[in-house]
Protein backbone atom coordinates (compact mmCIF):
# COMPACT_ATOMS: atom_id res chain seq x y z
CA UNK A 1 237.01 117.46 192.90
CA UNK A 2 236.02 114.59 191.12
CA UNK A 3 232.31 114.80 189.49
CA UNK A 4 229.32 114.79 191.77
CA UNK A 5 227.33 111.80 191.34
CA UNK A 6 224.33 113.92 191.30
CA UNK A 7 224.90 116.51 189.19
CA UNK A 8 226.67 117.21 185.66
CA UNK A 9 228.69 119.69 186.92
CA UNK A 10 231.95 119.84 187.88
CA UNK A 11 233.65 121.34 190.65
CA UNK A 12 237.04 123.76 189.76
CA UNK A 13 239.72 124.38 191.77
CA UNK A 14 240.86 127.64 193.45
CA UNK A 15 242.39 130.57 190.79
CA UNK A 16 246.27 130.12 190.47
CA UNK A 17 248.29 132.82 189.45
CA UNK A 18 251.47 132.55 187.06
CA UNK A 19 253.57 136.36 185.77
CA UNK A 20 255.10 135.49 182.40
CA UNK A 21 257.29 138.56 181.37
CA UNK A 22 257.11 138.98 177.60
CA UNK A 23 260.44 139.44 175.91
CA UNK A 24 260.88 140.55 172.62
CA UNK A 25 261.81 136.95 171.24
CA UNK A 26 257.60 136.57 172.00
CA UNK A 27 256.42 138.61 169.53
CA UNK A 28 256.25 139.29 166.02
CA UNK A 29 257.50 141.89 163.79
CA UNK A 30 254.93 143.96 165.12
CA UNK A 31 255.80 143.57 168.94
CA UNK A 32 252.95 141.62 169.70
CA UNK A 33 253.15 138.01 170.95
CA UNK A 34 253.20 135.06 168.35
CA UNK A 35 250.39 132.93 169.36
CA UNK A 36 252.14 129.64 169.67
CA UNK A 37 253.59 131.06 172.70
CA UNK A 38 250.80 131.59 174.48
CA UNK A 39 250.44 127.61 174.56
CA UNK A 40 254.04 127.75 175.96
CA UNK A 41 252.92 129.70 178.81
CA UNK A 42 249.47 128.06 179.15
CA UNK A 43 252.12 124.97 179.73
CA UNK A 44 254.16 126.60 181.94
CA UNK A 45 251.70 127.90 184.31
CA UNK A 46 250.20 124.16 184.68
CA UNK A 47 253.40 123.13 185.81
CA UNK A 48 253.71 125.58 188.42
CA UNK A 49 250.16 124.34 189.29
CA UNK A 50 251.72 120.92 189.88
CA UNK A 51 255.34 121.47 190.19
CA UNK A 52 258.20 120.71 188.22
CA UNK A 53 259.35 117.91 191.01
CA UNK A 54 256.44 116.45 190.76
CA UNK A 55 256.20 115.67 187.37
CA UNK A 56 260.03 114.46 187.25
CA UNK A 57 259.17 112.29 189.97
CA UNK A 58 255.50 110.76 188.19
CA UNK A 59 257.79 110.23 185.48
CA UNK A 60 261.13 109.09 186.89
CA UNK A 61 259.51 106.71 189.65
CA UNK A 62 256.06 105.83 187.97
CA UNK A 63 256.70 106.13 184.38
CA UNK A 64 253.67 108.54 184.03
CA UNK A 65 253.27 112.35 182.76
CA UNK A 66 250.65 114.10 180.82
CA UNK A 67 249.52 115.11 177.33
CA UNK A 68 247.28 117.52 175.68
CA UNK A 69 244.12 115.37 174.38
CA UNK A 70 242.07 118.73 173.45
CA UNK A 71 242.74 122.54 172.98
CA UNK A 72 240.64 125.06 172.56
CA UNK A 73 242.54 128.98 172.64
CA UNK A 74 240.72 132.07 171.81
CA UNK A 75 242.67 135.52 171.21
CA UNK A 76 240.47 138.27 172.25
CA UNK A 77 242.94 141.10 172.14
CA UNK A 78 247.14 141.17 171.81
CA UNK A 79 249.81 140.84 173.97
CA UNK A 80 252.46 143.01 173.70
CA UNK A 81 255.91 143.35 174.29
CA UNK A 82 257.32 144.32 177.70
CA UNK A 83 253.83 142.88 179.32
CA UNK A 84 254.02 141.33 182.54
CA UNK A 85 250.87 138.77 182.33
CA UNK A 86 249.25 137.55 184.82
CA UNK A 87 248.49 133.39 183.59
CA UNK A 88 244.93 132.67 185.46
CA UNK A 89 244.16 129.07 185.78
CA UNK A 90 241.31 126.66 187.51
CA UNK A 91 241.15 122.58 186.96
CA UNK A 92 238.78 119.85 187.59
CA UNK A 93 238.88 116.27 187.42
CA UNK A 94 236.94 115.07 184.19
CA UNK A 95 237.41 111.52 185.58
CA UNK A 96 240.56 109.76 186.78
CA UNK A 97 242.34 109.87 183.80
CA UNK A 98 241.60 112.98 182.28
CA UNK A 99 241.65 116.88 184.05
CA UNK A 100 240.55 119.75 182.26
CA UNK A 101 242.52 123.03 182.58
CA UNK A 102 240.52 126.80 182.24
CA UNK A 103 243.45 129.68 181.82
CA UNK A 104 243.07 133.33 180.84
CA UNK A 105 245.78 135.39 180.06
CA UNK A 106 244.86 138.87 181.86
CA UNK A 107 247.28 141.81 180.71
CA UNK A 108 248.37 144.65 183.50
CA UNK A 109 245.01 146.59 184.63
CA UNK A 110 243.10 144.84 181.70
CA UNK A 111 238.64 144.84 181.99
CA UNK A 112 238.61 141.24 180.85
CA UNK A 113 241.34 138.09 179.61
CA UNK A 114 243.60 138.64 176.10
CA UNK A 115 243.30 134.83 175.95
CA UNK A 116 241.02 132.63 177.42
CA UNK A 117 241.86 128.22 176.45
CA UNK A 118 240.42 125.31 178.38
CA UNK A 119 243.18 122.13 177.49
CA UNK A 120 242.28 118.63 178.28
CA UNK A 121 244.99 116.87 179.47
CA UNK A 122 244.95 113.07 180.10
CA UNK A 123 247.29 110.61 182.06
CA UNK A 124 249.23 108.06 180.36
CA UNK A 125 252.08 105.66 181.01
CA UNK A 126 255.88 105.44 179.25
CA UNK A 127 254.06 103.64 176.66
CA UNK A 128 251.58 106.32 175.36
CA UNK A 129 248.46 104.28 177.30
CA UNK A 130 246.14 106.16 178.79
CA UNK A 131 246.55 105.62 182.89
CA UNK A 132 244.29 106.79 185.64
CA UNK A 133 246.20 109.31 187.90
CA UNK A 134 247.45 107.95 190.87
CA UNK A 135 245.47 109.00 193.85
CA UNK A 136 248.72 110.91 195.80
CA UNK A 137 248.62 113.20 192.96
CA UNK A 138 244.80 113.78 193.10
CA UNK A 139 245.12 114.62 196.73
CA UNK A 140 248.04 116.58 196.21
CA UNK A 141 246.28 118.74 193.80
CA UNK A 142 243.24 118.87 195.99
CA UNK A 143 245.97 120.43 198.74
CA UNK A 144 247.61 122.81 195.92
CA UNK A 145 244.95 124.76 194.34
CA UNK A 146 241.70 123.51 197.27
CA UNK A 147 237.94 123.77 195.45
CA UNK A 148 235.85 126.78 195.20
CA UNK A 149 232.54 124.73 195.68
CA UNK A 150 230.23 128.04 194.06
CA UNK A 151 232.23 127.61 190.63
CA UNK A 152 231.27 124.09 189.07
CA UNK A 153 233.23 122.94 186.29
CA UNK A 154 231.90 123.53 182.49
CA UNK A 155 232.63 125.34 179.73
């Protein structure tokens, strides 16, 4: 998935679905979500992209994990309470150290995504530097969510 040498495009991954019910602790006084948490489940679907043993293992064995080097989140209509969401998401590889992440928040038999974000997220060591992901973990991503090769990575 990494760039073509060719081309400025990238290539993104395969669609991976995450349901996030929303509970009533989501929302505002009005019953519609509080934006922060739609970060929280942006985050949450990445990991399931990943997995949560994974990670704990980058990070208990290697001393590496990610963090967010650029958001971009745009709310295009509200989440309510009692929604079951679906969390859409796609990655490619910017380079070795850095993948970028396109999620949509779709609500139950919506036309088109509540939220839409693309997140850069970069590798770094236990000491905050930035660190080029390891190649087992590009490969097992590769495995995890395979490339659609007629979607190419911008945004």
């Amino acid at each position: 998935m990494l760039k073509p040498s060719n081309s400025n495009a990238f290539i993104w991954s395969e669609m991976a679905h995450f349901a996030v019910q929303i509970y009533y602790e989501d929302t505002d006084f009005s019953g519609v979500v509080y934006h922060p948490n739609f970060l929280k489940y942006f985050e949450r679907a990445r990991e399931h992209v990943i997995g949560a043993d994974v990670l704990q293992t980058l990070w208990n064995q290697q001393g590496l994990g990610f963090a967010v080097y650029k958001s971009d989140m745009i709310c295009h209509d509200g989440v309510e309470f009692a929604d079951i969401i679906d969390v859409r998401t796609q990655f490619c590889f910017e380079s070795k150290y850095r993948t970028i992440w396109k999620q949509e928040i779709w609500r139950p038999n919506a036309t088109k995504a509540a939220v839409t974000a693309h997140i850069e997220m970069v590798c770094m060591n236990n000491k905050r530097q930035l660190t080029a992901m390891p190649a087992e973990l590009i490969a097992l991503l590769n495995q995890t969510c395979p490339v659609n090769t007629h979607d190419r990575c911008k945004y």
